[in-house]
PDB file of N, CA and C in Angstrom:
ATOM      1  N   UNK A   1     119.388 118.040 -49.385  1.00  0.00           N
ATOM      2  CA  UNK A   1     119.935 119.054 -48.499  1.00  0.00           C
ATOM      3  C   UNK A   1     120.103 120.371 -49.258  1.00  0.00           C
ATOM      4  N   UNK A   2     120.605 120.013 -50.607  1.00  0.00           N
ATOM      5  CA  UNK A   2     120.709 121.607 -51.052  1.00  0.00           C
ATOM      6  C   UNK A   2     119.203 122.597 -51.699  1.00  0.00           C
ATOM      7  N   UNK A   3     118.506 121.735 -51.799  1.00  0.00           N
ATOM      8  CA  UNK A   3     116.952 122.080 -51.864  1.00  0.00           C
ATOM      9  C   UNK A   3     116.911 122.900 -50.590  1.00  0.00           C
ATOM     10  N   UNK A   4     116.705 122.228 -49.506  1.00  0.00           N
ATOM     11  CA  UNK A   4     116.264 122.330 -47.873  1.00  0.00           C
ATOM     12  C   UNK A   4     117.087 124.009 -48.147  1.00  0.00           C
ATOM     13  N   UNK A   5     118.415 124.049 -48.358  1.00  0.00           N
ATOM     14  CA  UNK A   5     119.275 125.349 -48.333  1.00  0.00           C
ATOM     15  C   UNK A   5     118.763 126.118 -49.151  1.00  0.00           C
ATOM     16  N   UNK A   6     118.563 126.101 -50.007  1.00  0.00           N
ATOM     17  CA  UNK A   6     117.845 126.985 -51.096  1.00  0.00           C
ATOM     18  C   UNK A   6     116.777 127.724 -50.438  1.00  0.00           C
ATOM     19  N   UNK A   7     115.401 126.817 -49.809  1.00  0.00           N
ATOM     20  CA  UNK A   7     114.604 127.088 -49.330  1.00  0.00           C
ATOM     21  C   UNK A   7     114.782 127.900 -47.796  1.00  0.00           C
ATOM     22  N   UNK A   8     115.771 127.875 -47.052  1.00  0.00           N
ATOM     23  CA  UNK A   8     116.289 128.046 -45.724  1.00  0.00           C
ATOM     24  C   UNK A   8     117.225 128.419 -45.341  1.00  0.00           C
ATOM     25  N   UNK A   9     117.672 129.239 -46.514  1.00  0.00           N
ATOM     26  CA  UNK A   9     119.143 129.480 -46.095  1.00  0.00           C
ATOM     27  C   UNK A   9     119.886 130.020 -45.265  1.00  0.00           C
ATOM     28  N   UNK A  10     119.403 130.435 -43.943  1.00  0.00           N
ATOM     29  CA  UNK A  10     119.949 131.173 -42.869  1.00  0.00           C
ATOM     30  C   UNK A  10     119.530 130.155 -41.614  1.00  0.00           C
ATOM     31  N   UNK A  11     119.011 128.767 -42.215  1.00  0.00           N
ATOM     32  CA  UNK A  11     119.022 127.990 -40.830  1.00  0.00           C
ATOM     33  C   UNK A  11     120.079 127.240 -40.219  1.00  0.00           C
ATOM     34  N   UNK A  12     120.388 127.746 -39.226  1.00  0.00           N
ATOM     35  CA  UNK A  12     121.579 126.728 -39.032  1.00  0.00           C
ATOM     36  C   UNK A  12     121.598 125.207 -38.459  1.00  0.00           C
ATOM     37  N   UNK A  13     120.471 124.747 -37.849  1.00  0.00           N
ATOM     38  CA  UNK A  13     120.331 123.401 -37.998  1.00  0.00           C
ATOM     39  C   UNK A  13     120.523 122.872 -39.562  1.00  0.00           C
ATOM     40  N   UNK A  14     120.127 123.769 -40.061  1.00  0.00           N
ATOM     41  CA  UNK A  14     120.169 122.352 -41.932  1.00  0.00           C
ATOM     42  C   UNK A  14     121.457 122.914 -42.172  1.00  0.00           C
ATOM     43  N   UNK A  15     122.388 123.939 -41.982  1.00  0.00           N
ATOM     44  CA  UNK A  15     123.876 124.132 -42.492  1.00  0.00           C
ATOM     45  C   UNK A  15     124.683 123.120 -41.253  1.00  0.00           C
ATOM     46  N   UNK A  16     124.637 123.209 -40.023  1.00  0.00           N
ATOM     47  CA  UNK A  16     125.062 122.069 -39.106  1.00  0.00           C
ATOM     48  C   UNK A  16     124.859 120.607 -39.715  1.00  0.00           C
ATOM     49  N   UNK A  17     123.957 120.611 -40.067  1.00  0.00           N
ATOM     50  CA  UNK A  17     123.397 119.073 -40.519  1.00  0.00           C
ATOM     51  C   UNK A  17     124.832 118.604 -41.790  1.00  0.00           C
ATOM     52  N   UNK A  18     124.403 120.133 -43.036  1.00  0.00           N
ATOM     53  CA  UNK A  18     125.187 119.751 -44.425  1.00  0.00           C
ATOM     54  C   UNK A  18     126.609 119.334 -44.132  1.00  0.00           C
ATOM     55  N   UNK A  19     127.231 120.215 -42.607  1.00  0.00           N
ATOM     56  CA  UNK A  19     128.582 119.938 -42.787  1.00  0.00           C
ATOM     57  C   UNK A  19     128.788 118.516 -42.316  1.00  0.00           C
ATOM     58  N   UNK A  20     127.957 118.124 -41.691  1.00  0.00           N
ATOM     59  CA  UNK A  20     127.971 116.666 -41.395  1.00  0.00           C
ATOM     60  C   UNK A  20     128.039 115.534 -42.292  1.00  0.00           C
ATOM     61  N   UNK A  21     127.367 116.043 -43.541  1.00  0.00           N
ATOM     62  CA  UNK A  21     126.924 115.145 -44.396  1.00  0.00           C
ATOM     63  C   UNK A  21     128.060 114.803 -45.504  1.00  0.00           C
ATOM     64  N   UNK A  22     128.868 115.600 -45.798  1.00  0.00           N
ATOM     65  CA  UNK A  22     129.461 116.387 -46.803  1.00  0.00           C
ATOM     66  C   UNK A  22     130.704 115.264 -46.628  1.00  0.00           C
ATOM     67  N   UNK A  23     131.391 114.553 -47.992  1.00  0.00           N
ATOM     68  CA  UNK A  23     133.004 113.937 -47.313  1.00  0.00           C
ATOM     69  C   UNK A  23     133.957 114.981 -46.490  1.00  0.00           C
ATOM     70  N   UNK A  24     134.674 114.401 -46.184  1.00  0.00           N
ATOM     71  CA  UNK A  24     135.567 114.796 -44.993  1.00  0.00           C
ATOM     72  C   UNK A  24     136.705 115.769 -45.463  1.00  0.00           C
ATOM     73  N   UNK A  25     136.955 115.950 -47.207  1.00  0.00           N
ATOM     74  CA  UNK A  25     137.571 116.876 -47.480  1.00  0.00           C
ATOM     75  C   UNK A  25     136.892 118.181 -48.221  1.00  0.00           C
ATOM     76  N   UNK A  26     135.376 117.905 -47.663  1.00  0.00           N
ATOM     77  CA  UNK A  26     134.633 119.305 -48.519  1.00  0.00           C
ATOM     78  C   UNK A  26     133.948 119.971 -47.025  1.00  0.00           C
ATOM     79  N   UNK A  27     134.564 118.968 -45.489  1.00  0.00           N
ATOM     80  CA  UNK A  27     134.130 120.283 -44.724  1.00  0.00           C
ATOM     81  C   UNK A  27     134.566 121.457 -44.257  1.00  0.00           C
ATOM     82  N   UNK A  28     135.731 121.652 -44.371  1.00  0.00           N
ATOM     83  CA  UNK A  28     136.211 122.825 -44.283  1.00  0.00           C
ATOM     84  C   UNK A  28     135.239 123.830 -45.117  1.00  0.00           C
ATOM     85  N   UNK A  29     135.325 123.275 -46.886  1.00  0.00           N
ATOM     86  CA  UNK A  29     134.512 124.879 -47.318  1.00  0.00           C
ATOM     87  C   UNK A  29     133.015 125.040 -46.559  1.00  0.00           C
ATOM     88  N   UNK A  30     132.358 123.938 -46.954  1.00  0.00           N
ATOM     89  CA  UNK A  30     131.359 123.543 -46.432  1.00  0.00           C
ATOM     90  C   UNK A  30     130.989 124.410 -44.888  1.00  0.00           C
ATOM     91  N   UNK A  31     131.874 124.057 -43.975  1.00  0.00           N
ATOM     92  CA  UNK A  31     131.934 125.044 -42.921  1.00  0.00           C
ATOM     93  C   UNK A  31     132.454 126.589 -42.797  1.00  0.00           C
ATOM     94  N   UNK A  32     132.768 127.095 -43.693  1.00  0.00           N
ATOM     95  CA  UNK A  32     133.197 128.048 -43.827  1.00  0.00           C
ATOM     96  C   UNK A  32     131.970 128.737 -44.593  1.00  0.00           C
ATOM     97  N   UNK A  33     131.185 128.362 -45.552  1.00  0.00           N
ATOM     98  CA  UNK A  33     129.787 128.964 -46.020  1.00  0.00           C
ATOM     99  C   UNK A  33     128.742 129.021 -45.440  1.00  0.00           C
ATOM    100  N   UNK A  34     129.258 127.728 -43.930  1.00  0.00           N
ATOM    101  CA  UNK A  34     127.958 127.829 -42.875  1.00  0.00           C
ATOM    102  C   UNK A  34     128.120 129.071 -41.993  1.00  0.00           C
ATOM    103  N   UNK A  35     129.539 129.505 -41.781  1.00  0.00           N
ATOM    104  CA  UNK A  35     130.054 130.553 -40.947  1.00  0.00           C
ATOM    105  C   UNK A  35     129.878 131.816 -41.263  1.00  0.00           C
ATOM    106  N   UNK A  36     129.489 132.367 -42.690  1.00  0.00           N
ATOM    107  CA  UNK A  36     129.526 133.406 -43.344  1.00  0.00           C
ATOM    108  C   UNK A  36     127.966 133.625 -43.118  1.00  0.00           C
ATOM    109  N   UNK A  37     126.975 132.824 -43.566  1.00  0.00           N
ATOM    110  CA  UNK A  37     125.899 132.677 -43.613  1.00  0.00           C
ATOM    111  C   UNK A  37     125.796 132.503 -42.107  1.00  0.00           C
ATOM    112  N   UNK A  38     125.563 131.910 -41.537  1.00  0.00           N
ATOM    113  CA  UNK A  38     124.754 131.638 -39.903  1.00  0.00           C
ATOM    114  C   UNK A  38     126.150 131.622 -38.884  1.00  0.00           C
ATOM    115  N   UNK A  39     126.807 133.266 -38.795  1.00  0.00           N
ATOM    116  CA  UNK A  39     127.754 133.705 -37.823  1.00  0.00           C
ATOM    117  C   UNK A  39     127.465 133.316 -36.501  1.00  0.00           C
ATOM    118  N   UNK A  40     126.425 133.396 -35.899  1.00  0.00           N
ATOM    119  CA  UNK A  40     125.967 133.719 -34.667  1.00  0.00           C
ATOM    120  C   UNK A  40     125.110 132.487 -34.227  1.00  0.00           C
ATOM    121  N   UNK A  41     125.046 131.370 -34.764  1.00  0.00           N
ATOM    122  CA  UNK A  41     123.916 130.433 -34.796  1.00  0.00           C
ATOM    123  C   UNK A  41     124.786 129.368 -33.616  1.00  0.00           C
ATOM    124  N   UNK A  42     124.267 128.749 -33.203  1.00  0.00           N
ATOM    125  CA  UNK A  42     125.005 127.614 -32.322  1.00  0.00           C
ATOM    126  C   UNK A  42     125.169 127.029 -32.835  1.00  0.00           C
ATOM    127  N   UNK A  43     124.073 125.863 -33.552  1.00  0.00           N
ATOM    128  CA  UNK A  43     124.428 124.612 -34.385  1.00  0.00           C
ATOM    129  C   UNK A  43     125.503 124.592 -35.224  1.00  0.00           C
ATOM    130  N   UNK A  44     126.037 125.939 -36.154  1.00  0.00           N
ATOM    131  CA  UNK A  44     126.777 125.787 -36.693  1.00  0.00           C
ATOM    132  C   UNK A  44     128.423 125.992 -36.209  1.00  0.00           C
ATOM    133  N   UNK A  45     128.418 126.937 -35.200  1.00  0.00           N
ATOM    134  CA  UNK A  45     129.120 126.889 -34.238  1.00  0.00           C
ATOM    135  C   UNK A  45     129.353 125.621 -34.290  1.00  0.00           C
ATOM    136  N   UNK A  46     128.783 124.667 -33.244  1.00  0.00           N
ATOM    137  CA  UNK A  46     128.952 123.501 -32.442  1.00  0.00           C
ATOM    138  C   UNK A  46     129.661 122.471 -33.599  1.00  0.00           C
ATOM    139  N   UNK A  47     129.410 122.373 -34.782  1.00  0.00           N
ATOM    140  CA  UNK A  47     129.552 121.942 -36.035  1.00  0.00           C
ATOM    141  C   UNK A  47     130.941 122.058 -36.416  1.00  0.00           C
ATOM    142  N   UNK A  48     131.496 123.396 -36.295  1.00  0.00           N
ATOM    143  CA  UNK A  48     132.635 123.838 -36.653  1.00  0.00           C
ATOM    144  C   UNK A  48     133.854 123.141 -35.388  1.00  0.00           C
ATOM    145  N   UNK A  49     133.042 123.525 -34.419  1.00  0.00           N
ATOM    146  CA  UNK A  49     133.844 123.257 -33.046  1.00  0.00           C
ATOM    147  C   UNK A  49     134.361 121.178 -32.942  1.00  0.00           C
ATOM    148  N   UNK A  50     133.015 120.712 -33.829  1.00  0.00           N
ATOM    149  CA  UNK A  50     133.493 119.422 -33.492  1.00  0.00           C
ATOM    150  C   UNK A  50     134.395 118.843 -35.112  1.00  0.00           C
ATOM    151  N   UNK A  51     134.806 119.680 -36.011  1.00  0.00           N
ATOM    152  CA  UNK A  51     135.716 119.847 -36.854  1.00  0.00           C
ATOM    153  C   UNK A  51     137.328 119.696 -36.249  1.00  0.00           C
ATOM    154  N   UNK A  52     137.126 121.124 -35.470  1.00  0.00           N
ATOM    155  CA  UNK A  52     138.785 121.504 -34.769  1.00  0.00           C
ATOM    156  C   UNK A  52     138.810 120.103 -33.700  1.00  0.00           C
ATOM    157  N   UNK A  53     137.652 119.522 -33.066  1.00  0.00           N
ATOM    158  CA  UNK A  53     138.025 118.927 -32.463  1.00  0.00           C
ATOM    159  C   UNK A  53     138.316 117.209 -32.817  1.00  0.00           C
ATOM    160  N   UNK A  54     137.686 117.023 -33.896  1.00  0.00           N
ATOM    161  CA  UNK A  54     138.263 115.589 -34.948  1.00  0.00           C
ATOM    162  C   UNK A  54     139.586 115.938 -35.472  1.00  0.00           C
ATOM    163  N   UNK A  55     139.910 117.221 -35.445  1.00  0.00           N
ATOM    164  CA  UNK A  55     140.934 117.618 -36.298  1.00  0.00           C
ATOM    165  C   UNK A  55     142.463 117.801 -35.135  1.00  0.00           C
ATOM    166  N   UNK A  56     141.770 117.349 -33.716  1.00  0.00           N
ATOM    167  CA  UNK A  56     143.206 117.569 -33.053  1.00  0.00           C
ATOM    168  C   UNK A  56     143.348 119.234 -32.565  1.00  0.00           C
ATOM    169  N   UNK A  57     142.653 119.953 -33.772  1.00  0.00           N
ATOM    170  CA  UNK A  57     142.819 121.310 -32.593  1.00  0.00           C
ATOM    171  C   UNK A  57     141.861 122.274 -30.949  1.00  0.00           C
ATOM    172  N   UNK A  58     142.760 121.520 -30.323  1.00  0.00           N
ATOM    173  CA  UNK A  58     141.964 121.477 -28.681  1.00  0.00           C
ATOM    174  C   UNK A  58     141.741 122.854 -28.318  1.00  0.00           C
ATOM    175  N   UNK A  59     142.834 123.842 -28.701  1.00  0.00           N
ATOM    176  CA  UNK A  59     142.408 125.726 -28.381  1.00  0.00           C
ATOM    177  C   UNK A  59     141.324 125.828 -29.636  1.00  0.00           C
ATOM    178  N   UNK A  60     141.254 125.870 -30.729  1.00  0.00           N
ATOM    179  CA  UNK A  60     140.076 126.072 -31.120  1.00  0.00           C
ATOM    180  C   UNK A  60     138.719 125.608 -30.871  1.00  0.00           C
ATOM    181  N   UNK A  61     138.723 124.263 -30.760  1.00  0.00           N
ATOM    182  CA  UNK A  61     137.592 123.792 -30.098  1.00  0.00           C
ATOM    183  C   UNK A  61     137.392 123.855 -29.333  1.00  0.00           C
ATOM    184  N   UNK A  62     137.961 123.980 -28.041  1.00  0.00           N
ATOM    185  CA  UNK A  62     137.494 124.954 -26.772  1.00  0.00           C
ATOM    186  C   UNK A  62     136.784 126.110 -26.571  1.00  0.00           C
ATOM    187  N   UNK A  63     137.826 127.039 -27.503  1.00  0.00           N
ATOM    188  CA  UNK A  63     137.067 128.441 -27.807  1.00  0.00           C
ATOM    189  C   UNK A  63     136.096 128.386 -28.199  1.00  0.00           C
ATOM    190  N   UNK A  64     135.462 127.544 -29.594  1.00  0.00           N
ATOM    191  CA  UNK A  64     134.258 127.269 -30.398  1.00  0.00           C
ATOM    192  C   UNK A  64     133.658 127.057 -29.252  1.00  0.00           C
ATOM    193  N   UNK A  65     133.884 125.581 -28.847  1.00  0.00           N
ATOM    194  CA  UNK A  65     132.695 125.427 -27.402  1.00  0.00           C
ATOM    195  C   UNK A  65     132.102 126.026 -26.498  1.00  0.00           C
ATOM    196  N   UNK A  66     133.177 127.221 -26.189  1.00  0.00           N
ATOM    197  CA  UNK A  66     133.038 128.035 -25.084  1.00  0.00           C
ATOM    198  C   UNK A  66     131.641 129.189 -25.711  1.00  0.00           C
ATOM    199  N   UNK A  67     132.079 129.708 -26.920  1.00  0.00           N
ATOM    200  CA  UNK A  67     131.339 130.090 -27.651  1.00  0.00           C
ATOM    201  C   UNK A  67     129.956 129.822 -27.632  1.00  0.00           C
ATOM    202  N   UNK A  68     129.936 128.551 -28.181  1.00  0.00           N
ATOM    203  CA  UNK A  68     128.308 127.258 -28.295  1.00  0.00           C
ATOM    204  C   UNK A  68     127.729 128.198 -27.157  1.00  0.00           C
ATOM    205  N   UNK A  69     128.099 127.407 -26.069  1.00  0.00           N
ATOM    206  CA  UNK A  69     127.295 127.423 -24.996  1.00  0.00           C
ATOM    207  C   UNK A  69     127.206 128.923 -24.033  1.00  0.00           C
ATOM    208  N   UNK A  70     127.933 129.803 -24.991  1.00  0.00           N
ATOM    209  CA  UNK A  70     127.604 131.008 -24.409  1.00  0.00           C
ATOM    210  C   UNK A  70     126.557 131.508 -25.531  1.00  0.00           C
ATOM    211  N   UNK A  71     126.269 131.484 -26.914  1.00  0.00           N
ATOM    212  CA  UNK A  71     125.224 131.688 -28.205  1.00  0.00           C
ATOM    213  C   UNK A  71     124.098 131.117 -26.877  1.00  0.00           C
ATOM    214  N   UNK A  72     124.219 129.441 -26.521  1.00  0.00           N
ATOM    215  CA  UNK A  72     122.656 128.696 -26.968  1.00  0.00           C
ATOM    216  C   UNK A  72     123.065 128.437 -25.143  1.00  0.00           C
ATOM    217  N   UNK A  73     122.816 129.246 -24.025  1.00  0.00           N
ATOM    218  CA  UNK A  73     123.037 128.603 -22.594  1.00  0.00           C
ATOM    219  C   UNK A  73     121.657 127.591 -22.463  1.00  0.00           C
ATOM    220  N   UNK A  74     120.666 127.589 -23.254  1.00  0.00           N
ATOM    221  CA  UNK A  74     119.302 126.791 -22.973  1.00  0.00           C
ATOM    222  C   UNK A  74     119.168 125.207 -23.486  1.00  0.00           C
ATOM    223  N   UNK A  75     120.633 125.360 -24.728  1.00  0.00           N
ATOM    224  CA  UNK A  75     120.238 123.993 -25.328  1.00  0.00           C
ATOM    225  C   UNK A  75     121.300 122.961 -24.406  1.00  0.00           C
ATOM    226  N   UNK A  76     121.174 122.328 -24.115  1.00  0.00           N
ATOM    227  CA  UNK A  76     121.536 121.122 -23.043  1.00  0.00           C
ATOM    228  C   UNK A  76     122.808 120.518 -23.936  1.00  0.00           C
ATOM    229  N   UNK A  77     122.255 119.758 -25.331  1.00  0.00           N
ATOM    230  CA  UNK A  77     123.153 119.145 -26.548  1.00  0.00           C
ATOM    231  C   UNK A  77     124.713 119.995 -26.408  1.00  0.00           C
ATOM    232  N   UNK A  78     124.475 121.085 -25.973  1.00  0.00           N
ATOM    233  CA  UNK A  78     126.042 121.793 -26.518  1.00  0.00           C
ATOM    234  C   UNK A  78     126.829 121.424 -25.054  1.00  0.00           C
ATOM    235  N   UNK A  79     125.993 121.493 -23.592  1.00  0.00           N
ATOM    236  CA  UNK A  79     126.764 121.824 -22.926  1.00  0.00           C
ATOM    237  C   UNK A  79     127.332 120.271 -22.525  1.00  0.00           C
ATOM    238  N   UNK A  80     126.466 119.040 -23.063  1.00  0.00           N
ATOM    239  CA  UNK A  80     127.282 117.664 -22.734  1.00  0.00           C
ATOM    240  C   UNK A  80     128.497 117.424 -24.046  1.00  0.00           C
ATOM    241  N   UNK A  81     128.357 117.868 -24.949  1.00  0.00           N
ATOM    242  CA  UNK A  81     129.348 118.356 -25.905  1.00  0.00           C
ATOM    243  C   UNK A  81     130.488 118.673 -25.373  1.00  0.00           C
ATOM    244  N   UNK A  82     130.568 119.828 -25.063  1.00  0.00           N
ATOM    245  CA  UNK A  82     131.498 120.645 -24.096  1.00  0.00           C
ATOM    246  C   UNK A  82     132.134 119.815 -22.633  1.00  0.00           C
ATOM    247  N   UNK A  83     131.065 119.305 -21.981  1.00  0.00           N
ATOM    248  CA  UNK A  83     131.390 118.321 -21.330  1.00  0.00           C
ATOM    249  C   UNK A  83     132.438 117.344 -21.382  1.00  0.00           C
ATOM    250  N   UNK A  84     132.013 116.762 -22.157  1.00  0.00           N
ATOM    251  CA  UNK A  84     132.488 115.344 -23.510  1.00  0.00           C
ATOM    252  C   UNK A  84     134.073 115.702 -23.610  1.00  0.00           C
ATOM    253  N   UNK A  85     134.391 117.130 -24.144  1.00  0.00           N
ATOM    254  CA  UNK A  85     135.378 117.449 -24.746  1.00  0.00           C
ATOM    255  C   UNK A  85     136.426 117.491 -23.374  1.00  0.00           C
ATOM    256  N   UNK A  86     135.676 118.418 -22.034  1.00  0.00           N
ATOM    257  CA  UNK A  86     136.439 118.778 -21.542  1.00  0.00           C
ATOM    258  C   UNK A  86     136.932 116.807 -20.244  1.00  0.00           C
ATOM    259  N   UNK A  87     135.800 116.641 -20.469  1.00  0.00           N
ATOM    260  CA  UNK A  87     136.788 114.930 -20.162  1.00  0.00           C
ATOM    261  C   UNK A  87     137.615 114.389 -20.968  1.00  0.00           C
ATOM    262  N   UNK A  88     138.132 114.534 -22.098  1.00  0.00           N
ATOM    263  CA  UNK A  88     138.638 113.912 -23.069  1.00  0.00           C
ATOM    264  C   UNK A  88     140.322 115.303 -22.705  1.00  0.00           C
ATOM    265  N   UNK A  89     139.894 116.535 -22.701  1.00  0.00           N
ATOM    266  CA  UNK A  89     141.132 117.258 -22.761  1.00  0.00           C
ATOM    267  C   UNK A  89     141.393 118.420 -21.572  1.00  0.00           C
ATOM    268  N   UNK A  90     140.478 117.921 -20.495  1.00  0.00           N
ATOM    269  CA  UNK A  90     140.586 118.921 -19.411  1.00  0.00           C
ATOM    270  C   UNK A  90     140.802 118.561 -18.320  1.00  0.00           C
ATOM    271  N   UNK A  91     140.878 119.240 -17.345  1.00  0.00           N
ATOM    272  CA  UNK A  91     141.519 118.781 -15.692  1.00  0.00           C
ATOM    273  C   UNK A  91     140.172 118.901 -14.651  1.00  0.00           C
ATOM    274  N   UNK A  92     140.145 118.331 -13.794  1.00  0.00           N
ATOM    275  CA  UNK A  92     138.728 118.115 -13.275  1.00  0.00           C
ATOM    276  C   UNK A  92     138.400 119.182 -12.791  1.00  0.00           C
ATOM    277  N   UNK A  93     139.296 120.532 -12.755  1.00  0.00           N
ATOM    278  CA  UNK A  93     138.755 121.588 -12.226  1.00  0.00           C
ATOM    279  C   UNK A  93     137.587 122.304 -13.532  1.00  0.00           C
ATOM    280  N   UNK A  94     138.236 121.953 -14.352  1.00  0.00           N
ATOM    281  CA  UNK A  94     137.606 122.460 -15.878  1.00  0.00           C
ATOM    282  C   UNK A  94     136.179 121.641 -15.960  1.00  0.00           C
ATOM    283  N   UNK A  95     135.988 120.389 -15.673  1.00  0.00           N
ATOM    284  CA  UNK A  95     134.882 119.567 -15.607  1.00  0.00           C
ATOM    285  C   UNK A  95     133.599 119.951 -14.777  1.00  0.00           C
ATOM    286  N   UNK A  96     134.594 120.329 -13.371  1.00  0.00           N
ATOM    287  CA  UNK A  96     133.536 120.634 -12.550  1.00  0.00           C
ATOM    288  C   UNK A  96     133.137 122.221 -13.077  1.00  0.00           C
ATOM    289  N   UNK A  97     133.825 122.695 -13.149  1.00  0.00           N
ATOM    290  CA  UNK A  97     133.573 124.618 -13.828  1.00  0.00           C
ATOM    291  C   UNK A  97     131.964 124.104 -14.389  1.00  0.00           C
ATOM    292  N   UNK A  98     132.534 123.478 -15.675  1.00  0.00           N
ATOM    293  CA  UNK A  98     131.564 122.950 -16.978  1.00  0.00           C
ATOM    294  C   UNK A  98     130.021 122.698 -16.098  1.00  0.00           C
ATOM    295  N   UNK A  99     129.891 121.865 -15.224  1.00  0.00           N
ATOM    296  CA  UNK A  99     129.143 121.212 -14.877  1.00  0.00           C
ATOM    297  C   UNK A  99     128.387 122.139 -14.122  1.00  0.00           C
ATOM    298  N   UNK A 100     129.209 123.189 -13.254  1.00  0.00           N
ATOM    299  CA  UNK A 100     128.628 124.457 -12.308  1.00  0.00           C
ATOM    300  C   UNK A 100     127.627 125.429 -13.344  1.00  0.00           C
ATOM    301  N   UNK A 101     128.158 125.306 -14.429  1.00  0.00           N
ATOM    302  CA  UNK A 101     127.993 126.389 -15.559  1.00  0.00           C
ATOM    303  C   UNK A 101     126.843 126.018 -15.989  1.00  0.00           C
ATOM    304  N   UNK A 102     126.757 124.552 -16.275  1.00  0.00           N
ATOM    305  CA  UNK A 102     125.625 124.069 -17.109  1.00  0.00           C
ATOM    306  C   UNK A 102     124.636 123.947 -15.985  1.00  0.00           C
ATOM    307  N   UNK A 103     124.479 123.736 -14.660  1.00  0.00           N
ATOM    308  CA  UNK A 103     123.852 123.505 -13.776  1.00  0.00           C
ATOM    309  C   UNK A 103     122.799 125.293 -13.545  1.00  0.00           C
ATOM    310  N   UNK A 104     123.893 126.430 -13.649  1.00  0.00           N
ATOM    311  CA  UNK A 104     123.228 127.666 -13.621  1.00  0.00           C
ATOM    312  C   UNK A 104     122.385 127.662 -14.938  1.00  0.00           C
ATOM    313  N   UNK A 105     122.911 127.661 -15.890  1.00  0.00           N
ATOM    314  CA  UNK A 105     122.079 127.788 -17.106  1.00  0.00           C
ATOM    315  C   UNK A 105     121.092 127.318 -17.240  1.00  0.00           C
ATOM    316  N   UNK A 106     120.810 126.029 -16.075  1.00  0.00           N
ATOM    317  CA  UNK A 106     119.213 125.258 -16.469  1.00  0.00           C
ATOM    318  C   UNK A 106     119.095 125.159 -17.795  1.00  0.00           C
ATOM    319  N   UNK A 107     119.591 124.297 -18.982  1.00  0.00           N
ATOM    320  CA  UNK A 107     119.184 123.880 -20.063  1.00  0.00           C
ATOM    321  C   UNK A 107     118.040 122.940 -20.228  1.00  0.00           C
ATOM    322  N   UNK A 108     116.949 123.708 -21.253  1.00  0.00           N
ATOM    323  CA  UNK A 108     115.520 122.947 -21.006  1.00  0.00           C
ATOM    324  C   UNK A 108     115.693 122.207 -22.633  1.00  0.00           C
ATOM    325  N   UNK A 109     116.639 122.745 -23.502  1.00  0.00           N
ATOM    326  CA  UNK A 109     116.128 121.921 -24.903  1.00  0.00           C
ATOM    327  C   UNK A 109     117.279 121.731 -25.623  1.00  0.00           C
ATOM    328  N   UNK A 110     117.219 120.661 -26.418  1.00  0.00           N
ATOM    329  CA  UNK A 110     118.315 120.179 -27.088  1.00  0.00           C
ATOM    330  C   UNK A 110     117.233 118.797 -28.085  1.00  0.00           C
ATOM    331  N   UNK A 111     117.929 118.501 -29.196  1.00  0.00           N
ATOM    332  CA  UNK A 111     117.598 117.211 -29.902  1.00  0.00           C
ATOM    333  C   UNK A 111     117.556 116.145 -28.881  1.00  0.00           C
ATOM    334  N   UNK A 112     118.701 115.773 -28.220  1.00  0.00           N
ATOM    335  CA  UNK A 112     118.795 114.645 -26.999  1.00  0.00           C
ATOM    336  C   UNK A 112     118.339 115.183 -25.780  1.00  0.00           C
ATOM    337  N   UNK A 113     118.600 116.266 -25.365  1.00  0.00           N
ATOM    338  CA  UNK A 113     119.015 116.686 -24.246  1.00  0.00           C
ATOM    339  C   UNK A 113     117.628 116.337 -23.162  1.00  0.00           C
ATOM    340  N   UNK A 114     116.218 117.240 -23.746  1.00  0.00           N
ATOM    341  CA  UNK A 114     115.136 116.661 -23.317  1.00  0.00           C
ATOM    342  C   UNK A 114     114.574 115.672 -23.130  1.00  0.00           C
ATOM    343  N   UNK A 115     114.813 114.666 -23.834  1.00  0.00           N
ATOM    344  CA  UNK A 115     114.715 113.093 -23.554  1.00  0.00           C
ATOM    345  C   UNK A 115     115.031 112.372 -22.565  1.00  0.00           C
ATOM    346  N   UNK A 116     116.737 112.880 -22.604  1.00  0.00           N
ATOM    347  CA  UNK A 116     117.430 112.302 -21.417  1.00  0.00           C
ATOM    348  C   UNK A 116     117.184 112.922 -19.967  1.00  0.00           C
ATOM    349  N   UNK A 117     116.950 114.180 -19.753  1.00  0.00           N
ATOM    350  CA  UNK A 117     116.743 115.004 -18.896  1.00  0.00           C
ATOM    351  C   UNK A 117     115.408 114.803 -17.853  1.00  0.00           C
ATOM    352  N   UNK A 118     114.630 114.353 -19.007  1.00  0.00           N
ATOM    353  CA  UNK A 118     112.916 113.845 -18.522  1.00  0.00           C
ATOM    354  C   UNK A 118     112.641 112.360 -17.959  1.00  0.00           C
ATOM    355  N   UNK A 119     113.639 111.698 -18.584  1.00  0.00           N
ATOM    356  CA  UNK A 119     113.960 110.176 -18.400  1.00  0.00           C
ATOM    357  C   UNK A 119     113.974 110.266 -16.686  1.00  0.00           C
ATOM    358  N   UNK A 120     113.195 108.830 -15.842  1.00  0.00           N
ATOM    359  CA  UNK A 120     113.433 109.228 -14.572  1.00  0.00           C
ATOM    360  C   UNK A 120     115.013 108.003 -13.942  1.00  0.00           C
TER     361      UNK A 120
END
């Protein structure tokens, strides 16, 4: 991975990936060098967002989320994310919002998202 970074260093799929990889008390910095480096990127966004949200903090990871899927409205992955979250910490008005939202956006790509989407 730190090769891949060397070689790529402004991608945020391989900085999303590192904070994943990394033990559980080196993601904070870890995410914080993805944030400096790839501000504006979703993946790393989405990365950070599912930090605050292992971590119990539900206003940050909301915001992050809200974020995601306003960066990447095309990738599908963020908005069942967001989804995910808002069944776990939201009221069904918030669910259905989510679902209206992701429904306008027409999301065509994601790692999963196309798979499942194409599936009949």
């Amino acid at each position: 991975m730190a090769k891949a970074l060397q070689v790529c260093p402004n991608s945020g799929i391989l900085w999303a990936a590192s904070i994943e990889m990394v033990p559980l008390l080196q993601r904070k910095t870890k995410s914080m060098d993805a944030h400096k480096r790839c501000d504006h990127d979703p993946h790393v966004i989405a990365a950070i967002a599912k930090l605050f949200w292992h971590d119990r903090k539900v206003d940050k990871a909301r915001s992050y989320l809200n974020r995601v899927v306003t960066l990447g409205p095309d990738i599908g992955d963020f908005w069942a994310l967001f989804y995910k979250f808002k069944i776990q910490y939201g009221t069904e008005e918030t669910q259905a919002d989510i679902l209206k939202r992701c429904i306008a956006a027409d999301p065509k790509h994601g790692e999963k998202w196309q798979a499942l989407s194409e599936a009949v």
